[in-house]
C-alpha atoms as a PDB file:
ATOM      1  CA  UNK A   1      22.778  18.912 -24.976  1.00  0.00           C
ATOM      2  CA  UNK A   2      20.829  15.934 -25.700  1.00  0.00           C
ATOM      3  CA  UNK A   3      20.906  12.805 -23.292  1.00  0.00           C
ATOM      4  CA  UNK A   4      23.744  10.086 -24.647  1.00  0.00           C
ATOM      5  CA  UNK A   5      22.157   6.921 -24.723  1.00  0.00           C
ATOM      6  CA  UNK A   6      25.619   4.765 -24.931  1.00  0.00           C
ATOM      7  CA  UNK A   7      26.593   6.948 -21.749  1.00  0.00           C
ATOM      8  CA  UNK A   8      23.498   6.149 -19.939  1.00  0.00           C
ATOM      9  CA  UNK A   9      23.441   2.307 -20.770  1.00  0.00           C
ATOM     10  CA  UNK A  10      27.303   2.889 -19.033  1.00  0.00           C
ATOM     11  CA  UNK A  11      25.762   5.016 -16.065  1.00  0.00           C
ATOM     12  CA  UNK A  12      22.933   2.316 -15.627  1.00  0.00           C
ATOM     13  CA  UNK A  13      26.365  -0.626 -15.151  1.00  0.00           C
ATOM     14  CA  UNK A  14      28.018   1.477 -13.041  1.00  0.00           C
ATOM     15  CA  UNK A  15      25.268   2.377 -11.031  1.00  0.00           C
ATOM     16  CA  UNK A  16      24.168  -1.408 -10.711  1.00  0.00           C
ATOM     17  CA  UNK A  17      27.532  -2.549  -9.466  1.00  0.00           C
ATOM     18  CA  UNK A  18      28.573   0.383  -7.321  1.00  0.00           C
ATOM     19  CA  UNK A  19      32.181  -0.843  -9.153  1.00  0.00           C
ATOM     20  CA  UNK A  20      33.928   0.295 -12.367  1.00  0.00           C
ATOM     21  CA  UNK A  21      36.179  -2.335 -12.782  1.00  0.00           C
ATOM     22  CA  UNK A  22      33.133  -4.940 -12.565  1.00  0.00           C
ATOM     23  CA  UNK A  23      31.116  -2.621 -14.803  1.00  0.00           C
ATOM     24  CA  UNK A  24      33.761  -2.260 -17.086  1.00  0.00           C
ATOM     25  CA  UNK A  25      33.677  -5.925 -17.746  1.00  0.00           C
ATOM     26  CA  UNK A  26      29.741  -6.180 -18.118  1.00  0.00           C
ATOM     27  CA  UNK A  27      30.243  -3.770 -20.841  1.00  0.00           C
ATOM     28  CA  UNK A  28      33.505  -5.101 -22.479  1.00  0.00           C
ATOM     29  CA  UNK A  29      35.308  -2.036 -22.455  1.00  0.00           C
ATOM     30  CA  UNK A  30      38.351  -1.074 -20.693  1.00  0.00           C
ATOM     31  CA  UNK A  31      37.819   0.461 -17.197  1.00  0.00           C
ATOM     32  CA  UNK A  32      39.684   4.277 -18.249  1.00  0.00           C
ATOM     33  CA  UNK A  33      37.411   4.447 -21.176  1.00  0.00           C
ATOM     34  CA  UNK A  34      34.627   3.779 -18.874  1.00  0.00           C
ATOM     35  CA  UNK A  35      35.643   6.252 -16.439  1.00  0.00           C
ATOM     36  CA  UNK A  36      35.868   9.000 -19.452  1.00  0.00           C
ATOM     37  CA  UNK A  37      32.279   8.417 -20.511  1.00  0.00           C
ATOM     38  CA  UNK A  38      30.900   8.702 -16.878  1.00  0.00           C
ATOM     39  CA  UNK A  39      32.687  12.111 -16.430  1.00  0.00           C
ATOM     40  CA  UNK A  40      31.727  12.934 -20.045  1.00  0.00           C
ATOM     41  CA  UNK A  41      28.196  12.357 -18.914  1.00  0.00           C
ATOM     42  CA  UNK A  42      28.430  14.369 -15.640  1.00  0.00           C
ATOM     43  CA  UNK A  43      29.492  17.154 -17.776  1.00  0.00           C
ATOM     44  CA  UNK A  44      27.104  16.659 -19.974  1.00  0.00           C
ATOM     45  CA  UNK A  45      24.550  16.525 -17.089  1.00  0.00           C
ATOM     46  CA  UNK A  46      26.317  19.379 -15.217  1.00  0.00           C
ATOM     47  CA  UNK A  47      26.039  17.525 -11.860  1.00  0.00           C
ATOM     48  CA  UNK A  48      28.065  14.535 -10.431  1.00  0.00           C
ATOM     49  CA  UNK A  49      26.613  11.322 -10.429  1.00  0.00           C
ATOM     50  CA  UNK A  50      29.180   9.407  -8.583  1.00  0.00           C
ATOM     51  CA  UNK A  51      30.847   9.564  -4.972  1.00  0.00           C
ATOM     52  CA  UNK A  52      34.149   8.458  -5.389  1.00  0.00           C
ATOM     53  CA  UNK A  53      36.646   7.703  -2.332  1.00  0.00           C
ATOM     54  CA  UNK A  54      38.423   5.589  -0.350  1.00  0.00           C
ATOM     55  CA  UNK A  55      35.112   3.375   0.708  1.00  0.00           C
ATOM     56  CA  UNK A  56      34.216   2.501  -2.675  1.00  0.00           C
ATOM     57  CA  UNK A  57      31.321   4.764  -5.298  1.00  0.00           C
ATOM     58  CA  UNK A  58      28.022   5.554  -4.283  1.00  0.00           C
ATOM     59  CA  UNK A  59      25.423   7.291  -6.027  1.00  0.00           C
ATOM     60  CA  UNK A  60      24.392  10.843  -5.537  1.00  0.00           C
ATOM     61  CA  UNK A  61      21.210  12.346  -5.000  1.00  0.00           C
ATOM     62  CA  UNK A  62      21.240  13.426  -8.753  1.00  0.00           C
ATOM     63  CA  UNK A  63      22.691   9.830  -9.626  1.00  0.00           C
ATOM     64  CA  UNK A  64      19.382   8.208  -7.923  1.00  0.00           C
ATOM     65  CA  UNK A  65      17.510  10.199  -9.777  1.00  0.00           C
ATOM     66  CA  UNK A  66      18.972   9.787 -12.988  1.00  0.00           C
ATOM     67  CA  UNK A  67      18.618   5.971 -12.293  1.00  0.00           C
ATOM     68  CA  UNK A  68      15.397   5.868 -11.572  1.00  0.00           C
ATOM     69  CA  UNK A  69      14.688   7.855 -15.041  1.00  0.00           C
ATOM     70  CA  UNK A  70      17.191   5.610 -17.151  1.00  0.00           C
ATOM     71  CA  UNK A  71      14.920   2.198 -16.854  1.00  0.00           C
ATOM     72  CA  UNK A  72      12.051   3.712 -19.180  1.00  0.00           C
ATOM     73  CA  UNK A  73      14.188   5.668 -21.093  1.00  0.00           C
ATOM     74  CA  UNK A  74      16.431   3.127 -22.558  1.00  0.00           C
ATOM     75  CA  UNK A  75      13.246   0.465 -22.845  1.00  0.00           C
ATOM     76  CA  UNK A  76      11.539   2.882 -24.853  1.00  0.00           C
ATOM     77  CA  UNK A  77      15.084   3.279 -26.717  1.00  0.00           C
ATOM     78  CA  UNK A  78      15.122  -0.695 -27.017  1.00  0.00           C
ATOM     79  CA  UNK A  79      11.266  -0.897 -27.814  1.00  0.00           C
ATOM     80  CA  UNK A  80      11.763   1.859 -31.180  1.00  0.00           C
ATOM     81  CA  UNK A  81      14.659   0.070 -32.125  1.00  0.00           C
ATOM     82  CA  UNK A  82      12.573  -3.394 -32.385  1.00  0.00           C
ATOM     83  CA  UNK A  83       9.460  -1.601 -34.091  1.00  0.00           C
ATOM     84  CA  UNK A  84      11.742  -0.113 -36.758  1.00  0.00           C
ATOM     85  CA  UNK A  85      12.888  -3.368 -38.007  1.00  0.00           C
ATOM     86  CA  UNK A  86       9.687  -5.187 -37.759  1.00  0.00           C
ATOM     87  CA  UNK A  87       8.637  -1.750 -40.065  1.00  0.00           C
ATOM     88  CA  UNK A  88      11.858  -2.360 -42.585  1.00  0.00           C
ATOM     89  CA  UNK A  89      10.245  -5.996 -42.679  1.00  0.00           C
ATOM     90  CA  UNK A  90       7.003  -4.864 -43.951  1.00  0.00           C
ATOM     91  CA  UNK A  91       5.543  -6.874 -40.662  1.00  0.00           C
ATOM     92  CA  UNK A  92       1.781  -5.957 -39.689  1.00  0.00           C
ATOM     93  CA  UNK A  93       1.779  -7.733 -35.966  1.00  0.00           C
ATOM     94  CA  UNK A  94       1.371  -7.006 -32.785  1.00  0.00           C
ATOM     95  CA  UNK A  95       1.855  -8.776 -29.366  1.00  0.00           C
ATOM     96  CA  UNK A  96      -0.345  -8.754 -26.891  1.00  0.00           C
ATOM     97  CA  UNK A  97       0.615  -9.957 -23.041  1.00  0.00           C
ATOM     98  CA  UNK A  98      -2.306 -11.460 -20.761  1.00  0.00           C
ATOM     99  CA  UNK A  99      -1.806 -12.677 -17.267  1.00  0.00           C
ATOM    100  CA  UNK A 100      -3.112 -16.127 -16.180  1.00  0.00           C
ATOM    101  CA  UNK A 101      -7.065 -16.412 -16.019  1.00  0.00           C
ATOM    102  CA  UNK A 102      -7.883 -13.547 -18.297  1.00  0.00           C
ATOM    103  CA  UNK A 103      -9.064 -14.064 -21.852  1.00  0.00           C
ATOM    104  CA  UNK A 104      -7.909 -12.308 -25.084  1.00  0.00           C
ATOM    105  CA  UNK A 105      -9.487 -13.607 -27.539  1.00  0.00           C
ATOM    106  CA  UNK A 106     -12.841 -11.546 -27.819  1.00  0.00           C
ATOM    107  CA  UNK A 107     -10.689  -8.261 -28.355  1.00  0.00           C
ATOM    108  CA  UNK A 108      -8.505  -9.537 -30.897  1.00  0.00           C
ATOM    109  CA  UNK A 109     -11.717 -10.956 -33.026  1.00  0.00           C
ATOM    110  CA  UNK A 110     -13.349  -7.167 -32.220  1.00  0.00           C
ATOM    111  CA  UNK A 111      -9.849  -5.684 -33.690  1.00  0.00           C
ATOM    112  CA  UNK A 112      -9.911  -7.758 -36.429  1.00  0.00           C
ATOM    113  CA  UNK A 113     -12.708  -6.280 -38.033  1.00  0.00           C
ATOM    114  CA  UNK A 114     -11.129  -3.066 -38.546  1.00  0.00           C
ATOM    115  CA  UNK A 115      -7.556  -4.655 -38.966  1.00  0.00           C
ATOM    116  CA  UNK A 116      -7.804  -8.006 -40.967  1.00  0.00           C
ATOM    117  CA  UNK A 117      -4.206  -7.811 -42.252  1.00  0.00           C
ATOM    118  CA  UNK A 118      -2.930  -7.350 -38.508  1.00  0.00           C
ATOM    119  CA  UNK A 119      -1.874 -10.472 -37.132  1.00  0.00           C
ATOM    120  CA  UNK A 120      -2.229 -10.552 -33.257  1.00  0.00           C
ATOM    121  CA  UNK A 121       0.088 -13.025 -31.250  1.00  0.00           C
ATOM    122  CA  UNK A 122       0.089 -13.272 -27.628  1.00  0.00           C
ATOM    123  CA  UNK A 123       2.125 -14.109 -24.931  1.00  0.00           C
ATOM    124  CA  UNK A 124       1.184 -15.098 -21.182  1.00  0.00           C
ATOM    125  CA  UNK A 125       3.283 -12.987 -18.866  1.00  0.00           C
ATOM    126  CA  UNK A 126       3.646 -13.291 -15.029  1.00  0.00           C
ATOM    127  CA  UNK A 127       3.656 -10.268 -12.520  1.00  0.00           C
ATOM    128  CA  UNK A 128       7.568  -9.677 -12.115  1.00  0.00           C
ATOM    129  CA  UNK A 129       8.113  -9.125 -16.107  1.00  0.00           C
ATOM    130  CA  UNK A 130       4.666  -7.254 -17.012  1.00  0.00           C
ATOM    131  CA  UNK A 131       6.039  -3.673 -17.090  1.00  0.00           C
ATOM    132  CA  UNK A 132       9.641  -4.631 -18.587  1.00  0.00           C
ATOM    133  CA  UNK A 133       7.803  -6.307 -21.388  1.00  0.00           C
ATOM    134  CA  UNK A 134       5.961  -3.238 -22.390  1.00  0.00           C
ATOM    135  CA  UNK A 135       8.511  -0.524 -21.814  1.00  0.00           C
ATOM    136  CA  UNK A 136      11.315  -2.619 -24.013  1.00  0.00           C
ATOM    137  CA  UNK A 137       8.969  -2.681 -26.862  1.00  0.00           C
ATOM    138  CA  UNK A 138       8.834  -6.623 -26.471  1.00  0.00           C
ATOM    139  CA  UNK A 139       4.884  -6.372 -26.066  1.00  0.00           C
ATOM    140  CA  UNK A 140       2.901  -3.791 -27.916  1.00  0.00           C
ATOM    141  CA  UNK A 141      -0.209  -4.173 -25.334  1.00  0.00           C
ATOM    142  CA  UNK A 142      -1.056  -6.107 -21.997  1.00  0.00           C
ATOM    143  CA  UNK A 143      -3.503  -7.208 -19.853  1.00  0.00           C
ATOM    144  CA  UNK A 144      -2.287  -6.483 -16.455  1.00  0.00           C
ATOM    145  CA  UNK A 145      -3.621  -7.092 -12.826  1.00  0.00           C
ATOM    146  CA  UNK A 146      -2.798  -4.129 -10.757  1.00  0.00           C
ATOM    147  CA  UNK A 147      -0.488  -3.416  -9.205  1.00  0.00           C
ATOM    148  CA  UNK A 148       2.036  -2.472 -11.304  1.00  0.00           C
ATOM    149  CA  UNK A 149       4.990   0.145 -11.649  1.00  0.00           C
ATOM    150  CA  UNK A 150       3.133   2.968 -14.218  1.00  0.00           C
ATOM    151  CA  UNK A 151       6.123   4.387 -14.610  1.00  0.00           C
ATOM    152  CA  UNK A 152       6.080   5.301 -18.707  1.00  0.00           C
ATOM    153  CA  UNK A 153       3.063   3.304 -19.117  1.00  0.00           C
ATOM    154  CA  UNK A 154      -0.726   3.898 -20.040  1.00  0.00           C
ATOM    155  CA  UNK A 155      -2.982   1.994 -17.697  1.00  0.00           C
ATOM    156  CA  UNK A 156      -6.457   1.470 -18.961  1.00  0.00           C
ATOM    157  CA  UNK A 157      -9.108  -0.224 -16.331  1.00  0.00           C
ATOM    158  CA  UNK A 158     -10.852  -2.644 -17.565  1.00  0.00           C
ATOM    159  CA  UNK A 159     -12.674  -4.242 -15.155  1.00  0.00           C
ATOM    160  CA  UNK A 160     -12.357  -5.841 -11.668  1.00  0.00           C
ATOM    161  CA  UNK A 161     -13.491  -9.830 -10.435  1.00  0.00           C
ATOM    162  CA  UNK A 162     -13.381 -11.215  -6.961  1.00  0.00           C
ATOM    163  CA  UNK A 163     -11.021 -12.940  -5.458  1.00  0.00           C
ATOM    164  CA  UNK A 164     -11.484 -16.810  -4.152  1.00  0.00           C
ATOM    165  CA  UNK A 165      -9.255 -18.642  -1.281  1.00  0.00           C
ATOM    166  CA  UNK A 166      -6.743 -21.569  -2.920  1.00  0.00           C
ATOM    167  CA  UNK A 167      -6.912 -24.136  -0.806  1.00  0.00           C
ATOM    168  CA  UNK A 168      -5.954 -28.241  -0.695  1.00  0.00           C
ATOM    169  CA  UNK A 169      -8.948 -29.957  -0.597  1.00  0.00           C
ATOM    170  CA  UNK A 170      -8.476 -31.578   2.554  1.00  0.00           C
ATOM    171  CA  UNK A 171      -8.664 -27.634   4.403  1.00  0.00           C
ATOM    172  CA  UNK A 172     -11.033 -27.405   7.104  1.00  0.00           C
ATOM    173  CA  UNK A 173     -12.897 -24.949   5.060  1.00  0.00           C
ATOM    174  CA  UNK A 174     -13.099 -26.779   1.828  1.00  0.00           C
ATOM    175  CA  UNK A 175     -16.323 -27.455   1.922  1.00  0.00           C
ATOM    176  CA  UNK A 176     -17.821 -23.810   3.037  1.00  0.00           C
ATOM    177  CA  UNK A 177     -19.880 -21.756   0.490  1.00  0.00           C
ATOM    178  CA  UNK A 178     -17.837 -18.880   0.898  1.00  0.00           C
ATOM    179  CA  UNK A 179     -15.324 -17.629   4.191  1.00  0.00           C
ATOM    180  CA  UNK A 180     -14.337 -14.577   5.291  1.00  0.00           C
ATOM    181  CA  UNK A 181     -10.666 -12.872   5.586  1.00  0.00           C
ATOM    182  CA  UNK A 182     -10.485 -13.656   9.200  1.00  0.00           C
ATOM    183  CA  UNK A 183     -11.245 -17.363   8.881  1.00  0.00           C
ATOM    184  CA  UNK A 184      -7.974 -17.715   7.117  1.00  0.00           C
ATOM    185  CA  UNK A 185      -5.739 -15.558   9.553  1.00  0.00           C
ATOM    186  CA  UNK A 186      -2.804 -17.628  10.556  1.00  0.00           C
ATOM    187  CA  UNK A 187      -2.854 -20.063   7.736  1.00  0.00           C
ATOM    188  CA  UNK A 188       0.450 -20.223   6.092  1.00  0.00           C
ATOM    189  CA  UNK A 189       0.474 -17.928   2.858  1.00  0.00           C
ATOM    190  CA  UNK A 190       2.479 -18.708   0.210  1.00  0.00           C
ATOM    191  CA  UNK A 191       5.121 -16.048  -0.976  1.00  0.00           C
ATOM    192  CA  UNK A 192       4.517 -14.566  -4.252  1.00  0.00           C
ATOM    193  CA  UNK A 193       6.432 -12.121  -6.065  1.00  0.00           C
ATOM    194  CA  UNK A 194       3.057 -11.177  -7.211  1.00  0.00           C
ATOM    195  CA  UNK A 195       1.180  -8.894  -4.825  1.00  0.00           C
ATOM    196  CA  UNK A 196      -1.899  -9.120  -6.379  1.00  0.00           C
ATOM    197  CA  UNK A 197      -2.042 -12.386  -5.041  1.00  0.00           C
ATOM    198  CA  UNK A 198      -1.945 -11.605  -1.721  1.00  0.00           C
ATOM    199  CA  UNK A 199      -4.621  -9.112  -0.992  1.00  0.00           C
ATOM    200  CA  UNK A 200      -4.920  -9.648   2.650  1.00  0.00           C
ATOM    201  CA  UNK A 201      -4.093  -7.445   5.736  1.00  0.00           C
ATOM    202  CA  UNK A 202      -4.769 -10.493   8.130  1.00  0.00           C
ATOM    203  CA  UNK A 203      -1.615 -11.597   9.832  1.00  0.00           C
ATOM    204  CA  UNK A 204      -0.426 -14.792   8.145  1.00  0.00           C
ATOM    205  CA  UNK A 205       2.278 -17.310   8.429  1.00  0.00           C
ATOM    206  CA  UNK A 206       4.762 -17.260   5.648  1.00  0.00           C
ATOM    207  CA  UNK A 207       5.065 -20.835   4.313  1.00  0.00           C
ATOM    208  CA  UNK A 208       8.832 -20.016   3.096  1.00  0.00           C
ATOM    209  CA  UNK A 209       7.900 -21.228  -0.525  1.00  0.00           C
ATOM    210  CA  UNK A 210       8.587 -18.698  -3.360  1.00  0.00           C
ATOM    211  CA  UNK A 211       5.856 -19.528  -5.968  1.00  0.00           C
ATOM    212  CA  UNK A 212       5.640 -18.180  -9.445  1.00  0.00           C
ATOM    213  CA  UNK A 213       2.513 -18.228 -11.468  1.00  0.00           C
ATOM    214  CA  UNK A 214      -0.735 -20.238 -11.226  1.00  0.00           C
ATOM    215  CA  UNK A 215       0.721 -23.854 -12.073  1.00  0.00           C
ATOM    216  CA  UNK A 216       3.544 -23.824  -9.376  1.00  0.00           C
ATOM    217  CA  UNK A 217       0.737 -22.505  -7.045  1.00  0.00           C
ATOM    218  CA  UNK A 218      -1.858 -25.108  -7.612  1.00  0.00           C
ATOM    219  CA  UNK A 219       1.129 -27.746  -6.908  1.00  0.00           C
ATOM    220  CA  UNK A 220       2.360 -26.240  -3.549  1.00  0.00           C
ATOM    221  CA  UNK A 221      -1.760 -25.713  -1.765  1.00  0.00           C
ATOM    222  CA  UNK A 222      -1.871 -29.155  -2.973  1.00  0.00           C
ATOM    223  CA  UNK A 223       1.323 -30.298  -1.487  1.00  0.00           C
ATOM    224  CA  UNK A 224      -0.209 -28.738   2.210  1.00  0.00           C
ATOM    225  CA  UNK A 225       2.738 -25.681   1.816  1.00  0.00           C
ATOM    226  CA  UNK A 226       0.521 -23.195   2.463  1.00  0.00           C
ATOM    227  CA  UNK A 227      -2.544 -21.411   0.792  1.00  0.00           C
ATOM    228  CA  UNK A 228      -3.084 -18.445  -1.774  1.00  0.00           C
ATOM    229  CA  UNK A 229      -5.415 -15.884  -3.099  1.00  0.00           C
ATOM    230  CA  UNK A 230      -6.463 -15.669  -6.795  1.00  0.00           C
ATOM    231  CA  UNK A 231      -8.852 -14.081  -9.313  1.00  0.00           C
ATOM    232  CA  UNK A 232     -11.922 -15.791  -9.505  1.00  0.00           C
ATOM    233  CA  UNK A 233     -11.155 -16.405 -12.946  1.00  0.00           C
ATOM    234  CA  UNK A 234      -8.853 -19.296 -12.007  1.00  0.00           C
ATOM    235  CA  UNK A 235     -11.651 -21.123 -11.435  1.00  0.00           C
ATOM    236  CA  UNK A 236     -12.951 -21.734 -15.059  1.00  0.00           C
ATOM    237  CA  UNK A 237      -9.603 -21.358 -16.778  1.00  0.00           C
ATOM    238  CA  UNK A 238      -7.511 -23.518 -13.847  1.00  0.00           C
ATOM    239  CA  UNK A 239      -8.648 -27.241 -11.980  1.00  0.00           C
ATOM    240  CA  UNK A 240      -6.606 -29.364  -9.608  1.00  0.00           C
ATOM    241  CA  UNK A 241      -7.854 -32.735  -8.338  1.00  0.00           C
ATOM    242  CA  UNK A 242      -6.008 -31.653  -4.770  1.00  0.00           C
ATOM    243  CA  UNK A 243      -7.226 -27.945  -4.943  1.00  0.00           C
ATOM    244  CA  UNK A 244     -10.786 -26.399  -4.288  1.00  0.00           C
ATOM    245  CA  UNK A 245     -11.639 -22.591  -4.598  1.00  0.00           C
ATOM    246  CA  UNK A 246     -13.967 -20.897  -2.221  1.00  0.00           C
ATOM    247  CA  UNK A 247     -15.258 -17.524  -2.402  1.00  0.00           C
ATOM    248  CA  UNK A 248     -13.611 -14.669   0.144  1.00  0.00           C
ATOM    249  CA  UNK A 249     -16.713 -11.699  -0.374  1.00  0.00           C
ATOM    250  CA  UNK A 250     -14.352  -9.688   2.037  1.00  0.00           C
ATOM    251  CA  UNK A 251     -11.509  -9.094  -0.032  1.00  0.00           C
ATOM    252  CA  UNK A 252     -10.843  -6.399  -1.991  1.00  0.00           C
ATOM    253  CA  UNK A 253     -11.280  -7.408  -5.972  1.00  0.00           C
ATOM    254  CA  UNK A 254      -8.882  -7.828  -8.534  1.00  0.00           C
ATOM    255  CA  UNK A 255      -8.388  -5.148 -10.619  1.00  0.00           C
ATOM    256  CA  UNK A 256      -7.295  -5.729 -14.853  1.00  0.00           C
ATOM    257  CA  UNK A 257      -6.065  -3.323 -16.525  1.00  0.00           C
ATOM    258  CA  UNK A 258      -4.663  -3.072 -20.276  1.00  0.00           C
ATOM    259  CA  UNK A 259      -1.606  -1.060 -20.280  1.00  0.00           C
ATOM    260  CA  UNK A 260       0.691   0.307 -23.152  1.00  0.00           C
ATOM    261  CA  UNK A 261       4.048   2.290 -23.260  1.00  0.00           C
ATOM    262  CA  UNK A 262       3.413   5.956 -23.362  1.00  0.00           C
ATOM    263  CA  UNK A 263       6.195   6.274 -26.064  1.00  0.00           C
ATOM    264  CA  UNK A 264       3.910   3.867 -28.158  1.00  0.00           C
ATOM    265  CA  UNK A 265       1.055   5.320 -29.205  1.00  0.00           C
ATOM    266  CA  UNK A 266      -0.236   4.792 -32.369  1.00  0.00           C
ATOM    267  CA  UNK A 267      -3.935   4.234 -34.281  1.00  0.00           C
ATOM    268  CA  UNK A 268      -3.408   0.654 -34.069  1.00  0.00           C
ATOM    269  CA  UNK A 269      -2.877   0.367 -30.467  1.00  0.00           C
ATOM    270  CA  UNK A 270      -5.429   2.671 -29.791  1.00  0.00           C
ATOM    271  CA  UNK A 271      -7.809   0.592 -31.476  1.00  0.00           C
ATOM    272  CA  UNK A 272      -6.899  -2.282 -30.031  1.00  0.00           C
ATOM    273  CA  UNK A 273      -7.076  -0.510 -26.254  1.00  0.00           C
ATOM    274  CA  UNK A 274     -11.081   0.466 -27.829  1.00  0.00           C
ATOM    275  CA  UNK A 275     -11.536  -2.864 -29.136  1.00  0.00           C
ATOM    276  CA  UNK A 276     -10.442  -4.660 -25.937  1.00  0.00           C
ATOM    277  CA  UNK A 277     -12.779  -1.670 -23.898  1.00  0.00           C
ATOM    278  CA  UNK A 278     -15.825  -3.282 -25.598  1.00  0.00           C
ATOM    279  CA  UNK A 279     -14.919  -6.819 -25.195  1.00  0.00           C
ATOM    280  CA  UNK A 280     -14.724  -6.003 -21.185  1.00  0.00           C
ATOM    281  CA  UNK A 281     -18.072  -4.295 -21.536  1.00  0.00           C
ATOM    282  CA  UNK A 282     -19.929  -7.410 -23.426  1.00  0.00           C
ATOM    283  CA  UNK A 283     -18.073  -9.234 -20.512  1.00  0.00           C
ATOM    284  CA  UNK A 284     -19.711  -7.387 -17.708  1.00  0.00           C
ATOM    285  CA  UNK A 285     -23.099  -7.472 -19.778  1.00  0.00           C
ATOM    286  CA  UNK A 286     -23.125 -11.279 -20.057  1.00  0.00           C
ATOM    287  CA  UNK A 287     -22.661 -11.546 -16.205  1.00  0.00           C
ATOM    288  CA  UNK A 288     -19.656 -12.993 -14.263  1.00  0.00           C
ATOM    289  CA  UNK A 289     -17.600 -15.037 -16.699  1.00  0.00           C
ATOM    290  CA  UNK A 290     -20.640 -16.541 -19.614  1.00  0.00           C
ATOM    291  CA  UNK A 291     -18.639 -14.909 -22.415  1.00  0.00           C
ATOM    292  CA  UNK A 292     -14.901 -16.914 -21.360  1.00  0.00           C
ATOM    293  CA  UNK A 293     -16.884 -20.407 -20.909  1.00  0.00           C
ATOM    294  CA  UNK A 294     -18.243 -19.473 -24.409  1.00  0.00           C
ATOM    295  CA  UNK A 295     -15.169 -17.941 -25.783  1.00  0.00           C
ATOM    296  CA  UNK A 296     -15.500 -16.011 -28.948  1.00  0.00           C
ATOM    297  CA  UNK A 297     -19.501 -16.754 -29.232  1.00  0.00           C
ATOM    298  CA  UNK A 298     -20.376 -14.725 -26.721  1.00  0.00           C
ATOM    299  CA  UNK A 299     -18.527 -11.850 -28.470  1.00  0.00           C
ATOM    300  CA  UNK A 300     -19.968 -13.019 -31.937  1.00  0.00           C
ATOM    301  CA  UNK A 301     -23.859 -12.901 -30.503  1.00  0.00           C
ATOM    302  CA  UNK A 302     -23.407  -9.720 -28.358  1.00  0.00           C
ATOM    303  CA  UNK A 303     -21.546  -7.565 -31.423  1.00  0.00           C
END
């Protein structure tokens, strides 16, 4: 029997609350109707989902599972349901995500050779929202910095950069050339969702200051609340009068990667993914980051 999506988007609340009277609300249906479906779907399923007794409802081993499944399924549900409209609309677009420091715009003029009547719109995305975007259809394509849940998802390398120290300018290594891990053990990191910002496996002191993004970063290493690690590309795309950037050789680079839903698939995309392969390659062939200072003229002289 095939897999009820209405059931599963009613699994998914139940299983989020661990309550059916609270999930029942979520969903604006009455609390026996929701109960029906769930054993509807465990019969469908042939397994129970659900431990019911006196201490409340917890999840089985088969109800993890089935969790853990739902989240891609129902995205890539969501993400056909928004590309059929945008079809019955006649539109030719795509979206394309791009974290902070990392520069579109030579793969969209390299796609727009082959696809003129395309139109390409992007969208800056942060770490915490990179996967969800894709899966629910909401981007078509992003650049990514690793890591990131694969889970239904084509990654794609692209190419790695090295990471520099974020520090106020007043830091007693401001002025160095470059510094090493261990000169920075102890210093007060800043907390990021974000792993990729925080590369290190030196013991540090956690500042207490959840930061999102490059912008609230800059502000809190200026406001002495700690430091941070970034992609070196901050440094042409990002300044701060309070702020310098100095080189850490010893840390492991940061790795971009252009990633895709596996359910979405198509020429298009797959031109794009070649298009923004070549734009990575001129990139490396340029040296460091020539072709971003120079934006699309880079791409233009090296096509």
């Amino acid at each position: 029997m095939d897999l009820d999506l209405r059931k599963l988007r009613y699994f998914v609340a139940v299983a989020g609350t661990l309550h059916f009277g609270r999930a029942a609300e979520q969903l604006h249906i009455a609390q026996p109707v929701l109960s029906r479906q769930i054993r509807a779907l465990e019969q469908d399923l042939g397994t129970a989902l659900f431990t019911r007794d006196s201490h409340g409802v917890t999840l089985t081993g088969a109800g993890a599972q089935l969790l853990t499944d739902a989240a891609p399924l129902l995205a890539s549900a969501d993400a056909a349901r928004r590309r059929v409209t945008a079809a019955a609309r006649g539109d030719q677009r795509m979206m394309v995500g791009f974290r902070a420091g990392i520069a579109v715009a030579p793969a969209i003029q390299q796609f727009a050779v082959r696809h003129p009547d395309v139109r390409v719109d992007v969208q800056r995305i942060e770490a915490d929202e990179q996967a969800a975007m894709l899966l629910d259809g909401r981007l078509d394509v992003g650049y990514v910095r690793l890591p990131i849940d694969e889970t239904g998802l084509r990654v794609v390398p692209l190419y790695t950069e090295p990471r520099v120290a974020v520090l106020p300018a007043g830091h007693r290594l401001a002025g160095k050339e470059e510094v090493t891990e261990a000169d920075l053990a102890g210093e007060p990191l800043l907390w990021h969702a974000d792993a990729s910002t925080q590369p290190t496996r030196r013991p540090h002191l956690n500042a207490g200051y959840l930061v999102r993004g490059v912008d609230e970063t800059l502000e809190h290493v200026a406001s002495g609340r700690g430091i941070s690690f970034l992609a070196r590309s901050a440094t042409v795309f990002y300044t701060h009068p309070e702020v310098v950037y100095v080189p850490v050789p010893d840390l492991a680079p940061d790795q971009v990667c252009l990633a895709v839903a596996a359910a979405h698939l198509t020429p298009v995309v797959d031109d794009f993914v070649a298009a923004a392969q070549a734009a990575a390659e001129i990139t490396a062939e340029c040296g460091n980051y020539e072709m971003w200072q120079l934006g699309g003229d880079a791409t233009a002289k090296h096509r």
